[in-house]
N, C-alpha and C. Protein backbone atom coordinates (compact mmCIF):
# COMPACT_ATOMS: atom_id res chain seq x y z
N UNK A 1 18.28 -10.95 1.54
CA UNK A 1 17.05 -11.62 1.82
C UNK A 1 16.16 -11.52 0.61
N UNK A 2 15.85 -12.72 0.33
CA UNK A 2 14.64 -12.61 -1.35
C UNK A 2 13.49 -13.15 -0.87
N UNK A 3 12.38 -12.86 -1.35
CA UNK A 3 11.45 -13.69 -1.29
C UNK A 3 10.79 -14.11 -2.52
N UNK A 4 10.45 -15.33 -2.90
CA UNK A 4 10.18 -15.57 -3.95
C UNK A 4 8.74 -16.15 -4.32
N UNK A 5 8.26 -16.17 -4.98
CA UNK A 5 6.76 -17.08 -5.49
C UNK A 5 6.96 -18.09 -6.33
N UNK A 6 6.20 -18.79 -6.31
CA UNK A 6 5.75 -20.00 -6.81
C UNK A 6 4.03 -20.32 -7.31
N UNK A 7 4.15 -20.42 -8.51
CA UNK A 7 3.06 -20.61 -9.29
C UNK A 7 2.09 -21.96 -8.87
N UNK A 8 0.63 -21.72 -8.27
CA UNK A 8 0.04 -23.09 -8.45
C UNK A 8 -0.73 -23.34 -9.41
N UNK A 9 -1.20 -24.28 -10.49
CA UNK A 9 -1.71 -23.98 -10.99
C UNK A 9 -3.92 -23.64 -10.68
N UNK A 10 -4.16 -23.62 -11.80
CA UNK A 10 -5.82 -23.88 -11.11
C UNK A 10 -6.17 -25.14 -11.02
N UNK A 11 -7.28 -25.36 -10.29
CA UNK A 11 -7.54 -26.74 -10.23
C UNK A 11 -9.11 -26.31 -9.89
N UNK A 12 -9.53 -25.73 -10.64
CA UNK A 12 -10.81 -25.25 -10.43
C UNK A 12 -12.08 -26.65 -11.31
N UNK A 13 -13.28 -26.58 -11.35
CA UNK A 13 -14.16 -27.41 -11.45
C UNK A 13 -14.55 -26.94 -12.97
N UNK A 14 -14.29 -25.59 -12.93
CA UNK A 14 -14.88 -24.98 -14.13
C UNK A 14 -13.95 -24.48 -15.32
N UNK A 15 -14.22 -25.40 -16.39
CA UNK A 15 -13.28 -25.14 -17.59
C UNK A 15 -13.10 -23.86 -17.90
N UNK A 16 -11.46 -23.65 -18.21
CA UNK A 16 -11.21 -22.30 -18.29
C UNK A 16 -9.73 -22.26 -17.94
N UNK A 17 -8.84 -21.45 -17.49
CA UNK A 17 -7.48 -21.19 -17.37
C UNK A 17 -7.28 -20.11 -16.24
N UNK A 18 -6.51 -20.21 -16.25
CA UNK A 18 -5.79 -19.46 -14.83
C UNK A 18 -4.45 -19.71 -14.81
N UNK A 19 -3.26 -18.51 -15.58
CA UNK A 19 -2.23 -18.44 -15.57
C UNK A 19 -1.64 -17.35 -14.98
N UNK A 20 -0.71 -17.52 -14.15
CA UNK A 20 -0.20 -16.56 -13.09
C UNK A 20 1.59 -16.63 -13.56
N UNK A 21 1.71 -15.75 -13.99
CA UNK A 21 3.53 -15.08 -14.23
C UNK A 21 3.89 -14.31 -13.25
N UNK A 22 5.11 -15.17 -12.44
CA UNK A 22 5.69 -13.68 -11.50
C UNK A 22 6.35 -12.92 -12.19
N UNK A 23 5.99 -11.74 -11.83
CA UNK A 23 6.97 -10.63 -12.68
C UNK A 23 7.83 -10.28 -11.56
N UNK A 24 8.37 -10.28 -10.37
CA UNK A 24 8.98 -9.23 -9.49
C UNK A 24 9.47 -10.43 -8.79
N UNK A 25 10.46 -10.70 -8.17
CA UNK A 25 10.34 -11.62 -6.86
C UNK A 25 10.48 -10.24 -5.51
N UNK A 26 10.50 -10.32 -4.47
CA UNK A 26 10.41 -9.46 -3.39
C UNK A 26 11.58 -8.91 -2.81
N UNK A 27 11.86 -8.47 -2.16
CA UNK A 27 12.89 -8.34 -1.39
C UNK A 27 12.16 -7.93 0.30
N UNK A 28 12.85 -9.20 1.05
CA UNK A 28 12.94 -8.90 2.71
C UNK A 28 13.85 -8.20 3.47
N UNK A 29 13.68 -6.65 4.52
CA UNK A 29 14.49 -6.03 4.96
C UNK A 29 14.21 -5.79 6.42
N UNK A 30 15.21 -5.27 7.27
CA UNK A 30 14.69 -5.79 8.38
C UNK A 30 14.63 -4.45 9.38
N UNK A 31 14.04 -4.69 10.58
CA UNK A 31 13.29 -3.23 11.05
C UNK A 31 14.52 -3.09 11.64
N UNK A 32 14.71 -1.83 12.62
CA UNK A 32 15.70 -1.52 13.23
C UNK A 32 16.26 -2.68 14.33
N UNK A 33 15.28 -2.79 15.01
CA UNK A 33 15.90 -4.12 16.17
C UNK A 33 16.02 -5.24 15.53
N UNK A 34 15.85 -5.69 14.51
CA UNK A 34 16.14 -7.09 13.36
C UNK A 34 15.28 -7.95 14.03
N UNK A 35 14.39 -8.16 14.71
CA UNK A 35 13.42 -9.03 15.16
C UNK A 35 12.29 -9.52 13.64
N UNK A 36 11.94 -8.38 12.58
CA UNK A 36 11.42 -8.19 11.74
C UNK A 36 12.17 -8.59 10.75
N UNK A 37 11.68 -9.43 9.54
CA UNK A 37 12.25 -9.02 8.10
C UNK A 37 10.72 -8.74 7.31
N UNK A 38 10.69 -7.93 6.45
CA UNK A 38 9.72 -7.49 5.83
C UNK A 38 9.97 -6.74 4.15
N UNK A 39 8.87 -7.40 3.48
CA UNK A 39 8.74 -6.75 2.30
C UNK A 39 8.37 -5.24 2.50
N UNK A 40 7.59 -5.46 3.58
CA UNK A 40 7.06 -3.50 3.34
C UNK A 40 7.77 -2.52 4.30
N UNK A 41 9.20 -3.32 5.26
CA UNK A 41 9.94 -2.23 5.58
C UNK A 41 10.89 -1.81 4.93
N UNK A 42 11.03 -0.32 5.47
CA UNK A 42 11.82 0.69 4.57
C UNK A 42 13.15 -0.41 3.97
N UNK A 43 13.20 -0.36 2.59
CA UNK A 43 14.07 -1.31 2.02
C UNK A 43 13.79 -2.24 1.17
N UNK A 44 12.45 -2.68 1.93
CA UNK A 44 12.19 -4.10 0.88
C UNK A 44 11.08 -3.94 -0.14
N UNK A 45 10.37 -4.95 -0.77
CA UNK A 45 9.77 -4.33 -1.72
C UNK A 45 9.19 -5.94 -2.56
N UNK A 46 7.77 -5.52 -2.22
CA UNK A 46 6.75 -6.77 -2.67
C UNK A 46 7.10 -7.40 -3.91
N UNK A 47 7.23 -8.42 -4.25
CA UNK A 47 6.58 -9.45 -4.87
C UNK A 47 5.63 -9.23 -5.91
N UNK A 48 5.55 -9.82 -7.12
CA UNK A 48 4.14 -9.55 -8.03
C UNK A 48 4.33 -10.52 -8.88
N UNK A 49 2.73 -10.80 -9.36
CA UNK A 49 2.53 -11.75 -9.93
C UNK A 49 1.18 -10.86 -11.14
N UNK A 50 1.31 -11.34 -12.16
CA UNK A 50 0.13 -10.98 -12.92
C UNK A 50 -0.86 -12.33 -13.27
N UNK A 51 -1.75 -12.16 -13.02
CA UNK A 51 -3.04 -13.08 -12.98
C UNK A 51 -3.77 -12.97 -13.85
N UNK A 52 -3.63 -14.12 -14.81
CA UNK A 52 -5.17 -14.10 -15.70
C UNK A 52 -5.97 -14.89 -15.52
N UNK A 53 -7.71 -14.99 -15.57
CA UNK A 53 -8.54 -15.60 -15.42
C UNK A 53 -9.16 -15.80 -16.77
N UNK A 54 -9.68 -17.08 -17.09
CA UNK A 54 -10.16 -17.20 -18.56
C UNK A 54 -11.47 -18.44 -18.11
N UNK A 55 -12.51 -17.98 -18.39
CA UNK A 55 -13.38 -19.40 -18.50
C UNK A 55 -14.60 -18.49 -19.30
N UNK A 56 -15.22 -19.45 -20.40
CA UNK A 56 -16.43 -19.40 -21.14
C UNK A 56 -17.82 -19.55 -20.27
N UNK A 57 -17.57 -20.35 -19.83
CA UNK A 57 -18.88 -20.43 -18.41
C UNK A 57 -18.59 -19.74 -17.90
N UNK A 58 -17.98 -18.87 -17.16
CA UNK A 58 -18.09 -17.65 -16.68
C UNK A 58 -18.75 -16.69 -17.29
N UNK A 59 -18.06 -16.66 -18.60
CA UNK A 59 -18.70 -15.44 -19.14
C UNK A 59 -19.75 -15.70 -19.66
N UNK A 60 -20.39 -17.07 -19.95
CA UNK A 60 -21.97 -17.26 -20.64
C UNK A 60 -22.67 -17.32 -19.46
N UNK A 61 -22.04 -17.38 -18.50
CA UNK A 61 -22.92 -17.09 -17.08
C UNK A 61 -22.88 -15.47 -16.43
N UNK A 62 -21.93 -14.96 -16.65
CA UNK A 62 -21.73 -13.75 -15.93
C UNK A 62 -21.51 -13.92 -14.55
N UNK A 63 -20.65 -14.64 -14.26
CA UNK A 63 -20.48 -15.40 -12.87
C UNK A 63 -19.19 -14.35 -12.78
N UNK A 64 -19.42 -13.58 -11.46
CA UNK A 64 -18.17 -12.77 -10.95
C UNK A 64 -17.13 -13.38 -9.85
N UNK A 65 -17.68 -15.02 -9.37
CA UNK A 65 -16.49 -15.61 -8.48
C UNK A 65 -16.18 -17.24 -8.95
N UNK A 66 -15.23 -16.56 -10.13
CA UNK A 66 -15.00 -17.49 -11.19
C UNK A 66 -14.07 -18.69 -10.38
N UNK A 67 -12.42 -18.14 -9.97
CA UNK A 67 -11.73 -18.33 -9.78
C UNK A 67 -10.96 -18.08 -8.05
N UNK A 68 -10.79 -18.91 -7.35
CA UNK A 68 -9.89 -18.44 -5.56
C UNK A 68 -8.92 -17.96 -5.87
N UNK A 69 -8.31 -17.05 -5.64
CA UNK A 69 -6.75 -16.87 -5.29
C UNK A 69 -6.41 -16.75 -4.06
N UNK A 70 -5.13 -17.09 -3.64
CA UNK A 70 -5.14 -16.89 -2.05
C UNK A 70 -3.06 -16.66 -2.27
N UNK A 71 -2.40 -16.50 -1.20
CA UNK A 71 -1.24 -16.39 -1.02
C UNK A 71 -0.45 -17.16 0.59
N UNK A 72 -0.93 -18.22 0.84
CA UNK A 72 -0.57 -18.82 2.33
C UNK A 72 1.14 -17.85 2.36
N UNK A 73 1.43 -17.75 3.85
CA UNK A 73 2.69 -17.64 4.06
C UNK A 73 3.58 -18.87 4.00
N UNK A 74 4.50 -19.05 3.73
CA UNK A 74 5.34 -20.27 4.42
C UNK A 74 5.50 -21.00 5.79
N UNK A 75 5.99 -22.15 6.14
CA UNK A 75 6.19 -22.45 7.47
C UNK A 75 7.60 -22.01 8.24
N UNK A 76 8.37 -21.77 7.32
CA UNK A 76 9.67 -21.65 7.52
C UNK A 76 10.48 -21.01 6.23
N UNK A 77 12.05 -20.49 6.49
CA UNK A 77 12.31 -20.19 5.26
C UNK A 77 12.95 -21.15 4.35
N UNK A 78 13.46 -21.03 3.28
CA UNK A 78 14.08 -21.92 2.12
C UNK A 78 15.49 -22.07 2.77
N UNK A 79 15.89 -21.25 3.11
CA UNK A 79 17.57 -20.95 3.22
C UNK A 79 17.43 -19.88 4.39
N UNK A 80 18.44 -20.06 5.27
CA UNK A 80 18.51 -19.30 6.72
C UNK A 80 19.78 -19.74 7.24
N UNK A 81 20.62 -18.92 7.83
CA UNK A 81 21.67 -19.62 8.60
C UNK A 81 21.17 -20.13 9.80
N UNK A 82 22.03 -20.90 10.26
CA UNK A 82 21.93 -21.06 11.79
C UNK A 82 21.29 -20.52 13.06
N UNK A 83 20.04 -21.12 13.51
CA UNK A 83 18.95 -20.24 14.72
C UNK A 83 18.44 -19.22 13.59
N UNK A 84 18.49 -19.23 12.40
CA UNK A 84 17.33 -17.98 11.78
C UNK A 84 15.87 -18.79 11.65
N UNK A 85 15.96 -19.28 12.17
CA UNK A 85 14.13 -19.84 11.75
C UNK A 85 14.00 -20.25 12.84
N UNK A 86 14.36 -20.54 13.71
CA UNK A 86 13.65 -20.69 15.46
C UNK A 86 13.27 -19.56 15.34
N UNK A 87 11.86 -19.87 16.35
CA UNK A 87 10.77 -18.79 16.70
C UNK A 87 10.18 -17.91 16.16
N UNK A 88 10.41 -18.49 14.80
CA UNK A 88 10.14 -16.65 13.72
C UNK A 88 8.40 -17.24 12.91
N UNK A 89 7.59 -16.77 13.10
CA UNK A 89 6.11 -16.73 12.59
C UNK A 89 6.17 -15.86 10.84
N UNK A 90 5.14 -16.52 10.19
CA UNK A 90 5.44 -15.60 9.07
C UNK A 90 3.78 -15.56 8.82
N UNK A 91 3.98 -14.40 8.20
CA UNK A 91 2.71 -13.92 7.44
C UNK A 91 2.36 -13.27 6.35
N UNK A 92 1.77 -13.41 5.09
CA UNK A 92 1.68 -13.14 3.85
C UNK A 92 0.63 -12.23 3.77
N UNK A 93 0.66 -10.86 2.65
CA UNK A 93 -0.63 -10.55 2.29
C UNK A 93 -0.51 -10.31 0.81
N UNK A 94 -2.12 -10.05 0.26
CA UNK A 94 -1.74 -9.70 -1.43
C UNK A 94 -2.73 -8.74 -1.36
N UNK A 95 -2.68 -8.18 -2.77
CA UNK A 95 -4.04 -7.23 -3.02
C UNK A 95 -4.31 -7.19 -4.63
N UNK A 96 -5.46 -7.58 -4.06
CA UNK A 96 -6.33 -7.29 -5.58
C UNK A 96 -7.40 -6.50 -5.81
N UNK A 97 -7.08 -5.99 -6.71
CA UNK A 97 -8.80 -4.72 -7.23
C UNK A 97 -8.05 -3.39 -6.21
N UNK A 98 -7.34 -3.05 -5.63
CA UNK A 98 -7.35 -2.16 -4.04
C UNK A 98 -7.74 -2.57 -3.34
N UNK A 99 -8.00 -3.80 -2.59
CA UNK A 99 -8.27 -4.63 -1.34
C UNK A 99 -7.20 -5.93 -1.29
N UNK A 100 -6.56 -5.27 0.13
CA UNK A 100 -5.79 -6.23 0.75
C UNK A 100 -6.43 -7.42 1.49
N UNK A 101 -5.57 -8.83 1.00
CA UNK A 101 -5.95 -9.81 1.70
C UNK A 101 -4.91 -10.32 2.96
N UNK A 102 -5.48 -11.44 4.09
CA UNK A 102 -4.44 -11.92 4.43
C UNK A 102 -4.05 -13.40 3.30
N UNK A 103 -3.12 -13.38 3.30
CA UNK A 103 -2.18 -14.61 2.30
C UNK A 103 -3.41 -16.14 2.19
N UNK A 104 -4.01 -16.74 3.51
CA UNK A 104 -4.81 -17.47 3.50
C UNK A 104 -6.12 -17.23 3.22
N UNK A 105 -6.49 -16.05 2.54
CA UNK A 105 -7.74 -16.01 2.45
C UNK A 105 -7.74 -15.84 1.10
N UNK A 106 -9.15 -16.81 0.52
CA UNK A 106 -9.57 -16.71 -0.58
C UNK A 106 -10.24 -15.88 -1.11
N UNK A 107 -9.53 -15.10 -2.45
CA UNK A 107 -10.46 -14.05 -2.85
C UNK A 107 -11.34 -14.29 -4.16
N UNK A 108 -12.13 -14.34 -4.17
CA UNK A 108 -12.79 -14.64 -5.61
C UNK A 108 -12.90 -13.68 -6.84
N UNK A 109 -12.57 -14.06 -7.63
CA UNK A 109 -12.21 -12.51 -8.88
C UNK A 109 -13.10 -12.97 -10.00
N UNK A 110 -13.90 -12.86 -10.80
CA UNK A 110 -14.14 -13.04 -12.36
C UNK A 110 -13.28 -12.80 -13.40
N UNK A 111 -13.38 -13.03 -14.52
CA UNK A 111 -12.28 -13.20 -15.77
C UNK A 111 -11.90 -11.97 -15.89
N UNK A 112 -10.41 -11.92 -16.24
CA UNK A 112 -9.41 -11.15 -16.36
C UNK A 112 -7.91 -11.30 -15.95
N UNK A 113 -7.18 -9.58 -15.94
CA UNK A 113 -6.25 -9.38 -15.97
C UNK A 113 -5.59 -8.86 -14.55
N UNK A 114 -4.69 -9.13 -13.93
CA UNK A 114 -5.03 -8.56 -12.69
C UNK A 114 -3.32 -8.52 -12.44
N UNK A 115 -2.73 -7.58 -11.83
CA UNK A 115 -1.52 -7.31 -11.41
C UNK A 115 -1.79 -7.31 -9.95
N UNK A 116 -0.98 -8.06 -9.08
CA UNK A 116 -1.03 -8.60 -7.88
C UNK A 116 -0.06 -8.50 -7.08
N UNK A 117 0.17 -7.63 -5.68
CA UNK A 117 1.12 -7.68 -4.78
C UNK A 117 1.16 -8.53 -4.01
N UNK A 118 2.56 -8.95 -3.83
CA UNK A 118 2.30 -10.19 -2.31
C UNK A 118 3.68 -9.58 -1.30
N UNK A 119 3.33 -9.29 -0.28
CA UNK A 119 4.04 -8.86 0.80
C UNK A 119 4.03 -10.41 2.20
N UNK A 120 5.57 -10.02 2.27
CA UNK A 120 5.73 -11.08 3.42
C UNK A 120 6.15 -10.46 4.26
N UNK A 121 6.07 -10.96 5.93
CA UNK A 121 6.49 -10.64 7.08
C UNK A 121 7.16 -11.74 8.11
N UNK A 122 8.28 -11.98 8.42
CA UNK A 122 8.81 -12.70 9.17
C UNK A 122 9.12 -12.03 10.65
N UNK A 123 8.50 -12.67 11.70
CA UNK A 123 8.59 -11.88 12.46
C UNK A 123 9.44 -13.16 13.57
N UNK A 124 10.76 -12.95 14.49
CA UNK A 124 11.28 -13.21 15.33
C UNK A 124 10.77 -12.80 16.71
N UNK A 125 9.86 -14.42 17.59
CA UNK A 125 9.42 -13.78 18.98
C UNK A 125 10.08 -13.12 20.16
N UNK A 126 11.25 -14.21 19.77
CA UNK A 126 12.54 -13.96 20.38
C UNK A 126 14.15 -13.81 20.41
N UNK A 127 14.96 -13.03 20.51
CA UNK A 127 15.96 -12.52 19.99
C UNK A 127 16.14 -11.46 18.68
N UNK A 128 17.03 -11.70 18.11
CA UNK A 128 17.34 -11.26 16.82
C UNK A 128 17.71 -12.25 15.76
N UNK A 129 17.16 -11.81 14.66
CA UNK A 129 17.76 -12.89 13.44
C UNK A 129 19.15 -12.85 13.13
N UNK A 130 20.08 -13.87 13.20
CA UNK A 130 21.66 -14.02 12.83
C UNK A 130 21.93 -13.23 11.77
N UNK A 131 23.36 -12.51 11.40
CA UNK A 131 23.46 -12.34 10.02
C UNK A 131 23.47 -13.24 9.39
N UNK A 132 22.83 -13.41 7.68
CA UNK A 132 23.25 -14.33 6.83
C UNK A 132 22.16 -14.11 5.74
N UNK A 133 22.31 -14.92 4.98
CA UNK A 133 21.23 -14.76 3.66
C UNK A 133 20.53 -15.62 4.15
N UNK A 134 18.77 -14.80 3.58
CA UNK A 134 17.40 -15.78 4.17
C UNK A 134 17.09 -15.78 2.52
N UNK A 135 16.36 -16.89 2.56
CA UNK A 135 15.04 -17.15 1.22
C UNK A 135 14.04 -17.44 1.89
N UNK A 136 12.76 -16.90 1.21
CA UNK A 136 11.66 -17.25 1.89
C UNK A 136 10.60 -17.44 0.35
N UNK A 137 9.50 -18.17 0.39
CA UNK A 137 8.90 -18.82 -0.69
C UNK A 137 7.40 -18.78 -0.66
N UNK A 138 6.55 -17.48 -0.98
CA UNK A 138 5.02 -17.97 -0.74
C UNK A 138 4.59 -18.56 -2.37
N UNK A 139 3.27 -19.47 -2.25
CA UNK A 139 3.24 -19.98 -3.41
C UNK A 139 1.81 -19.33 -3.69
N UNK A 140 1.96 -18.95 -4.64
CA UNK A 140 0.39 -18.02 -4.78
C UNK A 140 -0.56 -19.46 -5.51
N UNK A 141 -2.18 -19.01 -5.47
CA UNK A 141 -2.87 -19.87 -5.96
C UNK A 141 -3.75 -19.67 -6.77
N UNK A 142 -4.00 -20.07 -7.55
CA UNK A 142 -5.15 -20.19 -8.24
C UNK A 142 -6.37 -21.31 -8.35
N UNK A 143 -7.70 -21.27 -7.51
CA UNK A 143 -8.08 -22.27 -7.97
C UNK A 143 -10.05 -22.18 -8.34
C-alpha cells in the first residue's frame, strides 16, 4: 500500500512562489481487523513534502498569511483490487509549525521553509479490505 502526493501549484493573487518537493511518499498499513489502512498505524509511515514560500509583498508588508496550504483526502484510491474501495471513507491530515491540520483545512503560513507531514486514513465501514495492492493520492496545495 503507497500513498503518494501530488504537487499543486500556487495560484495565489500575490506575486511570489510557492514550491513544494515531495521528499517521502507514505506508506499505508493496516490495523489488526483490516477495516483500517493507515499512515500512522504501526507499520506505515507519513508522507512529506518540503514547502517554500517566497513573496516580496509579503515581506515589504510583513504579512504573516502569505500563502493557504491545505492537504484534501482523496475520493477513492488510484489502484485497489476488487470491492477495495466500496464503503471505505478517507481522511487526510498535515502539520505545520507543530500544529496538526485536518487535510481540508487551510493553513496560512508567511515566507519560508517548512518540512511538512501528510498522514492518510482509509477507513472500511463495512467488512474488510481484500488482499491486494492499494495506491492512494492526496494532492497537497499551495495557494
Amino acid at each position: 500500500m503507497s500513498l503518494w502526493l501530488t504537487a499543486a501549484p500556487a495560484q495565489a493573487a500575490i506575486i511570489g512562489t510557492c514550491t513544494i518537493n515531495v521528499q517521502t511518499t507514505g506508506t499505508l498499513s493496516p490495523n489488526p481487523t483490516i477495516n483500517v489502512f493507515g499512515s500512522s498505524q504501526a507499520g506505515g509511515s507519513a508522507a512529506s513534502v518540503t514547502v517554500t514560500t517566497s513573496s516580496l509583498l509579503c515581506s515589504i508588508l510583513n504579512l504573516l498569511d502569505c500563502y493557504g496550504l491545505s492537504a484534501p483526502a482523496p475520493v477513492n484510491f488510484l489502484s485497489a483490487p476488487s470491492g477495495g474501495d466500496a464503503n471505505v471513507t478517507f481522511a487526510s491530515t498535515y502539520t505545520v509549525d507543530s500544529v496538526t491540520y485536518g487535510g481540508s483545512t487551510i493553513t496560512r503560513v508567511s515566507n519560508g521553509t517548512r518540512i511538512i507531514p501528510v498522514n492518510l486514513t482509509a477507513t472500511k465501514s463495512t467488512g474488510i479490505f481484500p488482499a491486494g495492492t492499494y495506491q492512494a493520492q492526496v494532492v497537497f496545495r499551495c495557494e
